[in-house]
N, C-alpha and C. Protein backbone atom coordinates (compact mmCIF):
# COMPACT_ATOMS: atom_id res chain seq x y z
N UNK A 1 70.73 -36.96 -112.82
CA UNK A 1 69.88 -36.87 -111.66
C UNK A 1 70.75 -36.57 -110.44
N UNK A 2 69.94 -35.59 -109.31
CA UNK A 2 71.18 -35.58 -108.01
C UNK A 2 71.25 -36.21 -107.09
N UNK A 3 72.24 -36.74 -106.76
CA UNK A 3 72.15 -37.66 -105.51
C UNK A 3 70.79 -37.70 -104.84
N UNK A 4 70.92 -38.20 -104.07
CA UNK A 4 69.66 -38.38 -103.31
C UNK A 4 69.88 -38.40 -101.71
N UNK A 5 69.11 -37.43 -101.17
CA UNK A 5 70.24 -37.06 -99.71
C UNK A 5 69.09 -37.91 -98.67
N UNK A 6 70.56 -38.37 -97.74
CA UNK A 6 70.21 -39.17 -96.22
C UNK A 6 70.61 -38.16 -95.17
N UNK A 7 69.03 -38.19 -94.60
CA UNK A 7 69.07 -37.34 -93.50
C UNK A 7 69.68 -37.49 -92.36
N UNK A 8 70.64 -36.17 -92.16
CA UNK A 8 72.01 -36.64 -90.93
C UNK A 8 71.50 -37.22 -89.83
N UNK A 9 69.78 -37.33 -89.42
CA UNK A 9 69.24 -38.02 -88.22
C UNK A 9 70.30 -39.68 -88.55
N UNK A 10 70.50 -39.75 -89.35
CA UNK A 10 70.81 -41.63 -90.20
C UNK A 10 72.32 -41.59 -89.67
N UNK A 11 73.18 -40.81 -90.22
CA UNK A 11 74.37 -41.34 -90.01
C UNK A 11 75.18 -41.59 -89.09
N UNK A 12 74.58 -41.86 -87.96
CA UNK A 12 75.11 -42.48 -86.87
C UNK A 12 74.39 -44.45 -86.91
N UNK A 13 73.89 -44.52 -87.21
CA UNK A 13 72.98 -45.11 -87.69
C UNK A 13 73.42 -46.61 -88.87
N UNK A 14 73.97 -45.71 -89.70
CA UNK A 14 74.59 -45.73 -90.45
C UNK A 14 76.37 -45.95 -90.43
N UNK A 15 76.68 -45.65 -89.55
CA UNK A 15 78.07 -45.77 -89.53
C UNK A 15 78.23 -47.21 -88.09
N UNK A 16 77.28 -47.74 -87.89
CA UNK A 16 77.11 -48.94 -87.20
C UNK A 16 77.69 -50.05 -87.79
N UNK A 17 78.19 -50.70 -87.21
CA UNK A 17 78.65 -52.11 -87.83
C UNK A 17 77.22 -53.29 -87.68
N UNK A 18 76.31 -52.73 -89.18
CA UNK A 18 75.32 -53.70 -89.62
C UNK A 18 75.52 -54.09 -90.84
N UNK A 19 74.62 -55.75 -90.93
CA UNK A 19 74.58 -55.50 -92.65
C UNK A 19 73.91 -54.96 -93.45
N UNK A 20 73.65 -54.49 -95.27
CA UNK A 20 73.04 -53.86 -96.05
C UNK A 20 72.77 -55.26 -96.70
N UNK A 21 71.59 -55.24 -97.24
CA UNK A 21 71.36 -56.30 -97.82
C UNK A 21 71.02 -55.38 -99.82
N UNK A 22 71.95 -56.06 -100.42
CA UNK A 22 72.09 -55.67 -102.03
C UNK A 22 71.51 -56.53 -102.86
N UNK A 23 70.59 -55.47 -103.03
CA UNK A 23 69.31 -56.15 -104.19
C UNK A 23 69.49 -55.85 -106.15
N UNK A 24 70.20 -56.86 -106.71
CA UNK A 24 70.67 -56.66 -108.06
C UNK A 24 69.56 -57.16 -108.76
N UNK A 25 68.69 -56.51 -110.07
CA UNK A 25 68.08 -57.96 -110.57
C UNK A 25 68.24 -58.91 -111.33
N UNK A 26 67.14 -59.62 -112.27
CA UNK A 26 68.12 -60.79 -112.95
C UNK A 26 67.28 -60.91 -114.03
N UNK A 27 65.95 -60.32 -114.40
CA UNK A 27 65.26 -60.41 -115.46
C UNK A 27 63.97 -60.24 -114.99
N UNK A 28 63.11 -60.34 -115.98
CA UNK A 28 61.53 -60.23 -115.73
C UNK A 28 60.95 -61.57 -115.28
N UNK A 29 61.85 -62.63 -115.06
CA UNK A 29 61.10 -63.75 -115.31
C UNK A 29 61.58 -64.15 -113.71
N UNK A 30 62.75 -63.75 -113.43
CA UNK A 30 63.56 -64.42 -111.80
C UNK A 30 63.29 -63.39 -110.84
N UNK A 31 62.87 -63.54 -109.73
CA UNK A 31 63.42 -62.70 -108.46
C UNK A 31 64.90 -61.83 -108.45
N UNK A 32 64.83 -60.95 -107.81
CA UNK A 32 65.91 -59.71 -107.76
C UNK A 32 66.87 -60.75 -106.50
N UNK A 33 68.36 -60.74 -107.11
CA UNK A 33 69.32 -61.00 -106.20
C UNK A 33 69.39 -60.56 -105.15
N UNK A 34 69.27 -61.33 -103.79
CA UNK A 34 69.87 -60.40 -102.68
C UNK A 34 70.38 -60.80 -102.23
N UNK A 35 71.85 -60.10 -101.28
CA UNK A 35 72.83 -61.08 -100.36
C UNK A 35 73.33 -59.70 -99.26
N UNK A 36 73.67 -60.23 -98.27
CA UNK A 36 73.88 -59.06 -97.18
C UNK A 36 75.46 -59.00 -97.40
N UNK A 37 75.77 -57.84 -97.27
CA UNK A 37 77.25 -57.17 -97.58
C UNK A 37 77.26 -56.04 -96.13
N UNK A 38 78.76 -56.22 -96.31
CA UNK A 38 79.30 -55.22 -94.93
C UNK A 38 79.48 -53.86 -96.80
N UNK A 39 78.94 -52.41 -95.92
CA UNK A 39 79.03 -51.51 -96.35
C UNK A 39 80.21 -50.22 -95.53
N UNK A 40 80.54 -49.15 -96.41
CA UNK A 40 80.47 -48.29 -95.81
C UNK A 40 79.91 -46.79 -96.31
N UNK A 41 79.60 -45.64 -95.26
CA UNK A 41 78.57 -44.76 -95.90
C UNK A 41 79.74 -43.25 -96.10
N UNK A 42 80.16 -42.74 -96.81
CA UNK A 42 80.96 -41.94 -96.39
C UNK A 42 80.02 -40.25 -96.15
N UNK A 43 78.63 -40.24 -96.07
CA UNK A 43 77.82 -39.07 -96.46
C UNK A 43 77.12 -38.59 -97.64
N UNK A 44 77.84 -39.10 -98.64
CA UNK A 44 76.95 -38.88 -100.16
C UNK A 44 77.18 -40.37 -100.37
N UNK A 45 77.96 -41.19 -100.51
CA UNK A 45 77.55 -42.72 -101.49
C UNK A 45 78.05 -43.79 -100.48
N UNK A 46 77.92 -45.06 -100.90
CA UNK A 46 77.78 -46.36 -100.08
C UNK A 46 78.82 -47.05 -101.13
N UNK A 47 79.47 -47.64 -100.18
CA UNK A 47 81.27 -48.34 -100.90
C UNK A 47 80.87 -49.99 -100.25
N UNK A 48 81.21 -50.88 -101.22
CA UNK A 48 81.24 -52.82 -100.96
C UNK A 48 82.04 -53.11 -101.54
N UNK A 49 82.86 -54.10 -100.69
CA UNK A 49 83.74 -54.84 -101.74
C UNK A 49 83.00 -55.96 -101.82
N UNK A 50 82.91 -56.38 -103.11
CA UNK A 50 82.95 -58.19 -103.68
C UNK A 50 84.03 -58.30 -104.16
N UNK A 51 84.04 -59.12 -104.78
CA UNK A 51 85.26 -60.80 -105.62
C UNK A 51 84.71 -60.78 -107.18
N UNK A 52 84.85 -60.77 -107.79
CA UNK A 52 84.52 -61.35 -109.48
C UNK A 52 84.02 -62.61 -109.40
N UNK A 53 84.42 -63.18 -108.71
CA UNK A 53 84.05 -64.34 -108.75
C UNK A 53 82.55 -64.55 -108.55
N UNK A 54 81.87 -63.99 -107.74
CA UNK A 54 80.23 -63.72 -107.35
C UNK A 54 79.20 -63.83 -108.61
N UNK A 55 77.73 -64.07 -108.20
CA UNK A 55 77.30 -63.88 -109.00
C UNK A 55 76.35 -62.24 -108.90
N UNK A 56 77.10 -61.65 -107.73
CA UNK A 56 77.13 -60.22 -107.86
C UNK A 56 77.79 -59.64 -108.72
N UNK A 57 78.58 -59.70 -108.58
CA UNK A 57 79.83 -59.03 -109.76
C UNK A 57 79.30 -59.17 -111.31
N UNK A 58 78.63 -59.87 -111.86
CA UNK A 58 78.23 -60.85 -113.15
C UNK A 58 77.25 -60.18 -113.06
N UNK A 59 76.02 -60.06 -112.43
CA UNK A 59 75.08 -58.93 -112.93
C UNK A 59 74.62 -57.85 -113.16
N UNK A 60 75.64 -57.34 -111.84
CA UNK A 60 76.33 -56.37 -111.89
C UNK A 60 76.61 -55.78 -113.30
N UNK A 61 77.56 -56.05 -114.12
CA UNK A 61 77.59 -56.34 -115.72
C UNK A 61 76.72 -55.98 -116.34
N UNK A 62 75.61 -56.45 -115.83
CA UNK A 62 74.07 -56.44 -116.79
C UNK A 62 73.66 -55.28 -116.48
N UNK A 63 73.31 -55.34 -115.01
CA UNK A 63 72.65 -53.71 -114.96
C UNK A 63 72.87 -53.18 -113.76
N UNK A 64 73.53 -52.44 -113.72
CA UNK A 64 74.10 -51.49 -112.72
C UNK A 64 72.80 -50.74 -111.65
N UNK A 65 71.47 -50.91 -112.04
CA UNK A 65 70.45 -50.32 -111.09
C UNK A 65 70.26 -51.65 -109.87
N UNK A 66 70.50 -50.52 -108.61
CA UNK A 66 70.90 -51.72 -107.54
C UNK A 66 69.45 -50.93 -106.62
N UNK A 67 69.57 -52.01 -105.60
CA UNK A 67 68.82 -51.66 -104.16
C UNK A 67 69.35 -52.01 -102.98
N UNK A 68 69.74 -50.89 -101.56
CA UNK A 68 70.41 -51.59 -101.05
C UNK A 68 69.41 -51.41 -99.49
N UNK A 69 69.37 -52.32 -98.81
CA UNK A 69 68.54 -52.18 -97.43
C UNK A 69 68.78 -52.10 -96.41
N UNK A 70 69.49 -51.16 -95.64
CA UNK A 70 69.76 -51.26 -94.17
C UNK A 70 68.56 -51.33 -93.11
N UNK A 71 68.46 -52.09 -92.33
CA UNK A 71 67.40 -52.27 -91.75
C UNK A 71 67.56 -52.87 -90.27
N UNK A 72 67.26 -52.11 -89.50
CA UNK A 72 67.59 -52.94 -87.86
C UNK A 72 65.64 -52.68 -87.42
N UNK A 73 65.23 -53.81 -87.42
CA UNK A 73 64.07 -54.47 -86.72
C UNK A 73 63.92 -54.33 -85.32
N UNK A 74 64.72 -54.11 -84.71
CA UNK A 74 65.00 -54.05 -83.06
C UNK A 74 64.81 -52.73 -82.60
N UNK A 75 65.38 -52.03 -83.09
CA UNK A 75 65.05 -50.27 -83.51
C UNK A 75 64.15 -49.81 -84.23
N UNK A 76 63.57 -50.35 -84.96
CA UNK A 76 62.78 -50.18 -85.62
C UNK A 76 62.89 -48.90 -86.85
N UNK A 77 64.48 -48.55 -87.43
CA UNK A 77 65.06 -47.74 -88.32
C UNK A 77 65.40 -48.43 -89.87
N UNK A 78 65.36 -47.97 -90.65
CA UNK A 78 65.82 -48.90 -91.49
C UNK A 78 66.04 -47.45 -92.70
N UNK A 79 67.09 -47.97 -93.44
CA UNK A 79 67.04 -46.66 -94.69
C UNK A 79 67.31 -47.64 -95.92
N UNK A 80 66.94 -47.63 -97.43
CA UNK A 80 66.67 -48.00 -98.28
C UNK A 80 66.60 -47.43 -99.14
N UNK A 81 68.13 -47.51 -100.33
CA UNK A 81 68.48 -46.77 -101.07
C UNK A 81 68.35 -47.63 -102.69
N UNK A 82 67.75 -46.96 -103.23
CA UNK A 82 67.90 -47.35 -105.01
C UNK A 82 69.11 -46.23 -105.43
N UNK A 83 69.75 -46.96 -106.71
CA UNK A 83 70.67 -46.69 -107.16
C UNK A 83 71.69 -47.02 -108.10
N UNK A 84 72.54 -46.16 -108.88
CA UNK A 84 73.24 -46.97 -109.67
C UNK A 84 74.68 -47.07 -109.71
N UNK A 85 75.08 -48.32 -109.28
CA UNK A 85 76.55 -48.97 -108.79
C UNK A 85 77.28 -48.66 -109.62
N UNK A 86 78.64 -48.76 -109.19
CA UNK A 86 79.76 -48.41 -110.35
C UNK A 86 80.94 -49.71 -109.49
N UNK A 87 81.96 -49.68 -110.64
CA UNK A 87 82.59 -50.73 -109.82
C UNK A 87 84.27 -50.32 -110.60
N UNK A 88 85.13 -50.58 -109.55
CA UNK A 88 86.21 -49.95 -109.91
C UNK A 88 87.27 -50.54 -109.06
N UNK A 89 88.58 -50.66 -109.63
CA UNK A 89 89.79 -51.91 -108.98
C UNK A 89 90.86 -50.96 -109.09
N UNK A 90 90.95 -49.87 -108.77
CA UNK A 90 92.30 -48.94 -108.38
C UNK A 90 92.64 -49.37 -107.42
N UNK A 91 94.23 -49.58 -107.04
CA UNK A 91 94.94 -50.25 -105.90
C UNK A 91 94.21 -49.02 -104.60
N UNK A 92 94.51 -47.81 -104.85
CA UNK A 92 94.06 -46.90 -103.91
C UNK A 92 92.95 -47.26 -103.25
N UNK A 93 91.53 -47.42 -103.80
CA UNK A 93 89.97 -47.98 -103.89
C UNK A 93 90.29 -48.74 -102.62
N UNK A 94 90.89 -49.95 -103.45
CA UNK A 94 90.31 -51.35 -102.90
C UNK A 94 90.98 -51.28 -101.35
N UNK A 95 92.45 -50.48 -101.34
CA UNK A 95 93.52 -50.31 -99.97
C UNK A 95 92.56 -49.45 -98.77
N UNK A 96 92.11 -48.43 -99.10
CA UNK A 96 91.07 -47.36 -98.42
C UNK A 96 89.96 -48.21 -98.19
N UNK A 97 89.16 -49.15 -98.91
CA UNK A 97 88.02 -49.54 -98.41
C UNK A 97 87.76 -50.41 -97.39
N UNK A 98 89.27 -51.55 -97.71
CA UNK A 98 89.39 -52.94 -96.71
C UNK A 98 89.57 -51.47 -95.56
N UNK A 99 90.57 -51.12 -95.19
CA UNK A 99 91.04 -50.44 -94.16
C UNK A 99 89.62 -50.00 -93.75
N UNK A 100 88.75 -49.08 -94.25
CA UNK A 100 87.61 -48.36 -93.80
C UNK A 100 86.53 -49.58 -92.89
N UNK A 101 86.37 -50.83 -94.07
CA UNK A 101 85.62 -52.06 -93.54
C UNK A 101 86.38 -52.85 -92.42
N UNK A 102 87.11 -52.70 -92.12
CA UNK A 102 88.09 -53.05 -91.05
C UNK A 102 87.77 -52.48 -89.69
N UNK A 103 87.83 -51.24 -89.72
CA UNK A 103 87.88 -50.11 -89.02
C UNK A 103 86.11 -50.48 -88.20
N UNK A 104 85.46 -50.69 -89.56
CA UNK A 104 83.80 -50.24 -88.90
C UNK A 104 83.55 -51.84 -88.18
N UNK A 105 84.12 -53.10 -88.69
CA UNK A 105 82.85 -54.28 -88.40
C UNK A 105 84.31 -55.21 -87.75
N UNK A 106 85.34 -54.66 -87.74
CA UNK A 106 86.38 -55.98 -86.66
C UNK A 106 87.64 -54.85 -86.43
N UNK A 107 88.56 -55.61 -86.13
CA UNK A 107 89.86 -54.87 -85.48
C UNK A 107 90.64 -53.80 -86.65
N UNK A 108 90.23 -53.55 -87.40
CA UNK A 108 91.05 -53.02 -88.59
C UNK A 108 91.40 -54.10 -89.21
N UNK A 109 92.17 -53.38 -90.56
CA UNK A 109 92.77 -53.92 -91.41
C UNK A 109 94.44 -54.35 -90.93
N UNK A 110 95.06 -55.33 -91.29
CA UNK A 110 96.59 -55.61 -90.78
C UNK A 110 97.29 -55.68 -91.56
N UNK A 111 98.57 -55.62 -91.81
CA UNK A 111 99.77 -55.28 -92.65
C UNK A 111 100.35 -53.91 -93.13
N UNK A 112 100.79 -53.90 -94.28
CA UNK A 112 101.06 -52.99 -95.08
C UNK A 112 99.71 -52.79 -96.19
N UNK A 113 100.50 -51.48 -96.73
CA UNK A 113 99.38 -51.50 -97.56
C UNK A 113 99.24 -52.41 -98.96
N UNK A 114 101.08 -52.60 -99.22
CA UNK A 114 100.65 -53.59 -100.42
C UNK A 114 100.78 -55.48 -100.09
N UNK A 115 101.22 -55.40 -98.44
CA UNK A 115 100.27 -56.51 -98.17
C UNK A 115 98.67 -56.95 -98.10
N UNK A 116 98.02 -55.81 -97.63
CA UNK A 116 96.67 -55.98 -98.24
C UNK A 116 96.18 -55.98 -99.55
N UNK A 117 97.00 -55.70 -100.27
CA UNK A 117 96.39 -55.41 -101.71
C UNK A 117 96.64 -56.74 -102.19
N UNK A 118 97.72 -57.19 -102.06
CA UNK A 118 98.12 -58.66 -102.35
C UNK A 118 96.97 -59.28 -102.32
N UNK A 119 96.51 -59.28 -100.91
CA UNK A 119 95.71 -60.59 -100.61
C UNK A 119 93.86 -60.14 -101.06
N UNK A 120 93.37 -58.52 -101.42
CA UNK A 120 92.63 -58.62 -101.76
C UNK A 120 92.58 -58.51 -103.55
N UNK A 121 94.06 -58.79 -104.44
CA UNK A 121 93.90 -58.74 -105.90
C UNK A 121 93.80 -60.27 -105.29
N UNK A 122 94.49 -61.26 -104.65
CA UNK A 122 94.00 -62.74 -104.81
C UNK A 122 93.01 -63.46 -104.67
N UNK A 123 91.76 -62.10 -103.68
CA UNK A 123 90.29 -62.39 -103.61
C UNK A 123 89.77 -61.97 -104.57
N UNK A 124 90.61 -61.46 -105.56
CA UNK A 124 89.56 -61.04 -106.99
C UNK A 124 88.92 -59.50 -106.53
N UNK A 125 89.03 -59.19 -105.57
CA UNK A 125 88.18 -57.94 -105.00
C UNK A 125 88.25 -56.78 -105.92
N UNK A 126 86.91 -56.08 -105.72
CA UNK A 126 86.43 -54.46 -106.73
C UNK A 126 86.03 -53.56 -105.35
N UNK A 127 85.68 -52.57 -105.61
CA UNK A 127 84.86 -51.68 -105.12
C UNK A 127 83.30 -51.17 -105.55
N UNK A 128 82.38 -51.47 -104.99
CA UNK A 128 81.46 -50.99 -105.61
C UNK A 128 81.02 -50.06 -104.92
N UNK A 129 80.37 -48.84 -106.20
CA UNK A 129 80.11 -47.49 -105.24
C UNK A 129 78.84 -47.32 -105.72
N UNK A 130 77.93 -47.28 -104.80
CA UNK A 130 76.43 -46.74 -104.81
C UNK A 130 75.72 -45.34 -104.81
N UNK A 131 75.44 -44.55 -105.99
CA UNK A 131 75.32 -43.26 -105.72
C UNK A 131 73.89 -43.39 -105.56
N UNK A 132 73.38 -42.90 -104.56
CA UNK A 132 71.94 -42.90 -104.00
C UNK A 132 71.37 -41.80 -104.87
N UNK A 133 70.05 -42.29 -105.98
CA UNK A 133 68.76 -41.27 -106.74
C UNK A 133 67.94 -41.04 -105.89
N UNK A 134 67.30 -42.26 -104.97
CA UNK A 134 65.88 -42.33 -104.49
C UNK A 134 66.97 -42.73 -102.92
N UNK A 135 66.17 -42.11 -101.60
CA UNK A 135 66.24 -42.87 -100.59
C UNK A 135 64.55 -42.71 -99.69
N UNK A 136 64.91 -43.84 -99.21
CA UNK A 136 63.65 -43.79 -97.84
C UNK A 136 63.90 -43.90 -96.80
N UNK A 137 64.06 -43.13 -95.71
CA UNK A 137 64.23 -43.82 -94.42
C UNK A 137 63.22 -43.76 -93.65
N UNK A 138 63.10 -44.47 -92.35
CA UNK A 138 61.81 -44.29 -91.12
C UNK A 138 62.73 -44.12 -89.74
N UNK A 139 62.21 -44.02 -89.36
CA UNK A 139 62.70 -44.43 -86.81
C UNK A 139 61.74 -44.12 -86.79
N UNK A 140 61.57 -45.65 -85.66
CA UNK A 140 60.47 -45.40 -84.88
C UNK A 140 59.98 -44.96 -84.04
C-alpha cells in the first residue's frame, strides 16, 4: 500500500513542539493503548523513541497496526494517522532521533554522540517509525 500523504498545509503544524498521542491495541476484549509521545515528522513518516521496558514496546510485538493523534483543540487542527510501526535500535537511528527530539521540544541534545548513545542503550531506547496508509486532517 502507498504511504499516505499529509498535506504540506500540516507541516508547520506539525513540526511544533506538541504531543502525538499513540494508540496500540490490546485485543477484542480491552480498550486500545494510548499514551502521548514527543514525535518527529520528517515529510513521509513519524519517528518515537520508547524504552523496552514499556508496555508500548510489548505490544508493539503483537501488532504493529498503530494510531497516532496530533491534535491542538485551541486551533482547532488536528491530523490523525493509522499505520504500521516498525521498530529498530541502529546506533545511527537512535543518535539522529534524540538529537532531532532535542532540537524540536527543549535545548537540543548534549554531549557526544556516543555519549548519548550510552545513556539512551541504558534507557533501553528503539526507534519507532510510523509509515502513514490512512491520514485525516481538519483546520478550522
Amino acid at each position: 500500500m502507498p504511504p499516505a500523504a499529509i498535506p504540506r498545509a500540516f507541516e508547520a503544524f506539525l513540526a511544533e513542539p506538541r504531543n502525538a498521542v499513540l494508540c496500540i491495541g490490546r485485543g477484542a476484549e480491552r480498550p486500545p493503548h494510548a499514551t502521548p509521545v514527543w514525535f518527529v515528522y520528517d515529510g513521509a513518516r513519524f519517528r518515537i523513541s520508547i524504552t523496552r521496558t514499556r508496555v508500548k514496546y510489548r505490544l508493539l510485538q503483537q501488532t504493529p497496526h498503530v494510531t497516532l493523534v496530533i491534535d491542538d483543540t485551541l486551533g482547532n487542527r488536528s491530523v490523525i494517522i493509522e499505520g504500521c510501526a516498525s521498530v529498530e535500535d541502529g546506533d545511527g537511528a537512535l543518535v539522529a532521533l534524540a538529537r532531532a527530539l532535542g532540537d524540536k521540544y527543549a535545548d537540543g541534545e548534549s554531549g557526544t554522540d556516543a555519549e548519548v548513545l550510552r545513556r539512551l542503550r541504558a534507557e533501553q531506547r528503539v526507534v519507532v517509525t510510523v509509515e502513514p496508509e490512512h491520514a485525516l486532517t481538519w483546520s478550522g
